[in-house]
C-alpha atoms as a PDB file:
ATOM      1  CA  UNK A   1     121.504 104.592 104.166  1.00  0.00           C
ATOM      2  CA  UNK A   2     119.516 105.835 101.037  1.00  0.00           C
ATOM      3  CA  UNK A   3     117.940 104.175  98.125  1.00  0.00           C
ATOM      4  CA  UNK A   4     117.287 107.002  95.461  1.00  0.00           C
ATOM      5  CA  UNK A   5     115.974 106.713  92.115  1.00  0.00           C
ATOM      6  CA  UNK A   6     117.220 109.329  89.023  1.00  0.00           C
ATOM      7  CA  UNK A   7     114.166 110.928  86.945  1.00  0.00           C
ATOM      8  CA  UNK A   8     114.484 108.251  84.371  1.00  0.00           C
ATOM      9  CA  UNK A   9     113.512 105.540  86.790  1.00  0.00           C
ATOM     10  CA  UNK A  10     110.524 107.294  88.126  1.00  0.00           C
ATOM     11  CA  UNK A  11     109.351 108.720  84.655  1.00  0.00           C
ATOM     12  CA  UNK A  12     109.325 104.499  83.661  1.00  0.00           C
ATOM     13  CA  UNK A  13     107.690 103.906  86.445  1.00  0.00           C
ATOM     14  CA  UNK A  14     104.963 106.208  86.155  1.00  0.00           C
ATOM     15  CA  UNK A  15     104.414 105.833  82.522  1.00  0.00           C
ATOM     16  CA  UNK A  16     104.351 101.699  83.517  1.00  0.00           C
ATOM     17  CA  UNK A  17     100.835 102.692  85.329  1.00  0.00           C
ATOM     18  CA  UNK A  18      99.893 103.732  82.055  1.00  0.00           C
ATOM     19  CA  UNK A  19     100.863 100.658  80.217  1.00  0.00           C
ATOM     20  CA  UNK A  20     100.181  97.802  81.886  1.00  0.00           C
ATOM     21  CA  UNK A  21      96.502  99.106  82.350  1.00  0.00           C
ATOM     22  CA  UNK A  22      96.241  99.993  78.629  1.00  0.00           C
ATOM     23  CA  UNK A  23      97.967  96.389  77.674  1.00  0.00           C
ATOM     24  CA  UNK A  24      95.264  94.741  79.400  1.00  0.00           C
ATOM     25  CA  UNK A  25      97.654  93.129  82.363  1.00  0.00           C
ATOM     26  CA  UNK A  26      95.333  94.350  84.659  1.00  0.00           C
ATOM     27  CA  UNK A  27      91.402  95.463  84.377  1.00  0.00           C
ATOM     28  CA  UNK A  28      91.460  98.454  86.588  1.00  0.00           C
ATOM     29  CA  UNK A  29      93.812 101.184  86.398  1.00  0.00           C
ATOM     30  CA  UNK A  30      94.049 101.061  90.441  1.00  0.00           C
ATOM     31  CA  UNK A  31      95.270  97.730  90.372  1.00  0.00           C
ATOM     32  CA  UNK A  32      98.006  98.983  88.064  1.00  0.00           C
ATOM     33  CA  UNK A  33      98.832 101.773  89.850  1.00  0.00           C
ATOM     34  CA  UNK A  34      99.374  99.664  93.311  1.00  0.00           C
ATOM     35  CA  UNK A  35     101.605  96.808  91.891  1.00  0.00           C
ATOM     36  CA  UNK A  36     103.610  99.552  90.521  1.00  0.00           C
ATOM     37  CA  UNK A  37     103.661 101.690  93.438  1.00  0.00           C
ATOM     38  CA  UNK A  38     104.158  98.142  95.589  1.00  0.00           C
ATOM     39  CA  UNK A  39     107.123  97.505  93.470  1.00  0.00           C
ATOM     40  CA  UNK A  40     108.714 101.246  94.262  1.00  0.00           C
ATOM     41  CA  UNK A  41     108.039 100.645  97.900  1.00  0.00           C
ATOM     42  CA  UNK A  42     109.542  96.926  97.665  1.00  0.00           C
ATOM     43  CA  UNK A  43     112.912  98.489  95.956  1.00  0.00           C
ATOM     44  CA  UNK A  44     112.848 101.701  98.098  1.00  0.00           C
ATOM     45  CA  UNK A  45     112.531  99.104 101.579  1.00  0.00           C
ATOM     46  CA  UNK A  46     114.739  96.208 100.132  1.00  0.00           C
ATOM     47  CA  UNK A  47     117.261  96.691  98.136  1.00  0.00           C
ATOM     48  CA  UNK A  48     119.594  97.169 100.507  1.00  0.00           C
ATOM     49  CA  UNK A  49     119.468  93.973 101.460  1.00  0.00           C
ATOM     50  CA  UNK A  50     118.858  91.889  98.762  1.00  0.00           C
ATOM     51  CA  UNK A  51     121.083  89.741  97.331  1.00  0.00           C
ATOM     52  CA  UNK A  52     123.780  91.445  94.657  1.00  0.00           C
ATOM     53  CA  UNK A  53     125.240  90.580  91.527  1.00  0.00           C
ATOM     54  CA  UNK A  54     128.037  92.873  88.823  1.00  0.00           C
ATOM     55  CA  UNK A  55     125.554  94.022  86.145  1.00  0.00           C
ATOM     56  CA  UNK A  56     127.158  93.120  82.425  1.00  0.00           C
ATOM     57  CA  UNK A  57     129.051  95.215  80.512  1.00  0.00           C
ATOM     58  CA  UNK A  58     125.454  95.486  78.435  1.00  0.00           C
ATOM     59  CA  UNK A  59     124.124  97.633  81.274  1.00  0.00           C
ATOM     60  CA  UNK A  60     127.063 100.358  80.945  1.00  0.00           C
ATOM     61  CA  UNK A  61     125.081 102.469  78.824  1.00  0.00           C
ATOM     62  CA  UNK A  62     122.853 103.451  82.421  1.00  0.00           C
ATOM     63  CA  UNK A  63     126.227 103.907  84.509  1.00  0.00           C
ATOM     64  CA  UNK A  64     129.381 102.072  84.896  1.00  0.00           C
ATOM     65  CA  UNK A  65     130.147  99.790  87.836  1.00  0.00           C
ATOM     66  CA  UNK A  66     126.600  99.018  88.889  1.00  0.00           C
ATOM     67  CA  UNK A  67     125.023  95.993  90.498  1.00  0.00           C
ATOM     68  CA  UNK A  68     121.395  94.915  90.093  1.00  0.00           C
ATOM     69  CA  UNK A  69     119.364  92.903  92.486  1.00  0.00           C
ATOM     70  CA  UNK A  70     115.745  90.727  91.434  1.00  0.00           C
ATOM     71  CA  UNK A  71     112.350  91.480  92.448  1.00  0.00           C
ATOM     72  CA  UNK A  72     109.845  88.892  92.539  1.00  0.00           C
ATOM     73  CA  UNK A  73     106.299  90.647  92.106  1.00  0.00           C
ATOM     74  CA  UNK A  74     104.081  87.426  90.677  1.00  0.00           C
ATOM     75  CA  UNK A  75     104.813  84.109  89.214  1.00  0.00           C
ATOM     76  CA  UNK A  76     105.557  85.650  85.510  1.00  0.00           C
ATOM     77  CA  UNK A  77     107.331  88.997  86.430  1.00  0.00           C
ATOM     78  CA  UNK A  78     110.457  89.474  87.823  1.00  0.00           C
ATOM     79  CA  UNK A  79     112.394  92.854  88.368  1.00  0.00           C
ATOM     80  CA  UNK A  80     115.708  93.323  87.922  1.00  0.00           C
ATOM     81  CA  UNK A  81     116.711  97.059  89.414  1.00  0.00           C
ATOM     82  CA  UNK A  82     119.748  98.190  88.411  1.00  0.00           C
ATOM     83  CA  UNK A  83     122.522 100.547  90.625  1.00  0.00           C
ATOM     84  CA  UNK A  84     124.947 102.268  91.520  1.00  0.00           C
ATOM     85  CA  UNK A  85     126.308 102.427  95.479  1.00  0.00           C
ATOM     86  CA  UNK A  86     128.137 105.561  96.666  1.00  0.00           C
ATOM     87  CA  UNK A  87     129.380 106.981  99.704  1.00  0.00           C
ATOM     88  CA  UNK A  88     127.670 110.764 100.371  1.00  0.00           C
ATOM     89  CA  UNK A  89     128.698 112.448 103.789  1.00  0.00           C
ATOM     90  CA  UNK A  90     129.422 109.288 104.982  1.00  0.00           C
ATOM     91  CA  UNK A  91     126.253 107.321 104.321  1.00  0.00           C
ATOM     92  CA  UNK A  92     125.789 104.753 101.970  1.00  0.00           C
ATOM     93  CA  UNK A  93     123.607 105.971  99.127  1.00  0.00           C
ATOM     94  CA  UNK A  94     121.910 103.291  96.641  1.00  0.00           C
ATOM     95  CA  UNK A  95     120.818 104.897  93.113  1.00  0.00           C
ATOM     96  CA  UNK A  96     118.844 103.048  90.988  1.00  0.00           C
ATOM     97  CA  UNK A  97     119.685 103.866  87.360  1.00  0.00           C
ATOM     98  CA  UNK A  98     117.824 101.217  85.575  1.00  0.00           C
ATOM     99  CA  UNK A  99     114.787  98.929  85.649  1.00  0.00           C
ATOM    100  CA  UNK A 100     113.195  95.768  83.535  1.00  0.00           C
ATOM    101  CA  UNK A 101     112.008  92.855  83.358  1.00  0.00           C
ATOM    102  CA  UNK A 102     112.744  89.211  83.271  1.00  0.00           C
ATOM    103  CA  UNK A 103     110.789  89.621  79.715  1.00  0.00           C
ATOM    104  CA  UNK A 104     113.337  92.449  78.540  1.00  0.00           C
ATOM    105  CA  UNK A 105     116.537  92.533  79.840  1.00  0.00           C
ATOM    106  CA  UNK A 106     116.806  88.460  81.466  1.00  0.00           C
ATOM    107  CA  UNK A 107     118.857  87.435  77.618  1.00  0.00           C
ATOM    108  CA  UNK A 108     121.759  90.691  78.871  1.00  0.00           C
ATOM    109  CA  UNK A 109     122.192  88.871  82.148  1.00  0.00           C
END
């Protein structure tokens, strides 16, 4: 089994470092940097066996036929992560196609 993520996802996630330091969520740019890299690892780790639900038709645009699972990170923020599963050479391969937040994609679901 494989959870992969498609350039999209990791240029968000990287340019989310950015923001949420710059936004004032957090006052040190390390502390942005970890939650974000803590919520890569959480995805990468978990995913596979988190709970799973059909993503809406509003989600087509980043792949039909996906699923998205939630991601707790602190009291405010919740993750969806949005994906596809596929068979490759026999092993179950999870891509992530999408990413938000209970603050921007919560009214699609």
């Amino acid at each position: 089994m494989a959870v992969i993520a498609i350039p999209e996802v990791r240029q968000y996630l990287e340019s989310l470092k950015k923001v949420l330091f710059e936004k004032e969520y957090f006052g040190f740019e390390e502390s942005a940097i970890k939650y974000v890299n803590d919520l890569f690892d959480d995805i990468i780790t978990n995913l596979p066996v988190r709970p799973k639900k059909r993503a809406p038709k509003y989600f087509d645009k980043y792949g039909k036929g996906m699923y998205y699972a939630s991601f707790m990170k602190n009291k405010r923020t919740r993750w969806y992560v949005f994906f596809k599963i596929y068979r490759e050479k026999g092993k179950l391969v999870y891509q992530v196609r999408y990413i938000g937040n209970n603050h921007t994609v919560a009214q699609y679901l």
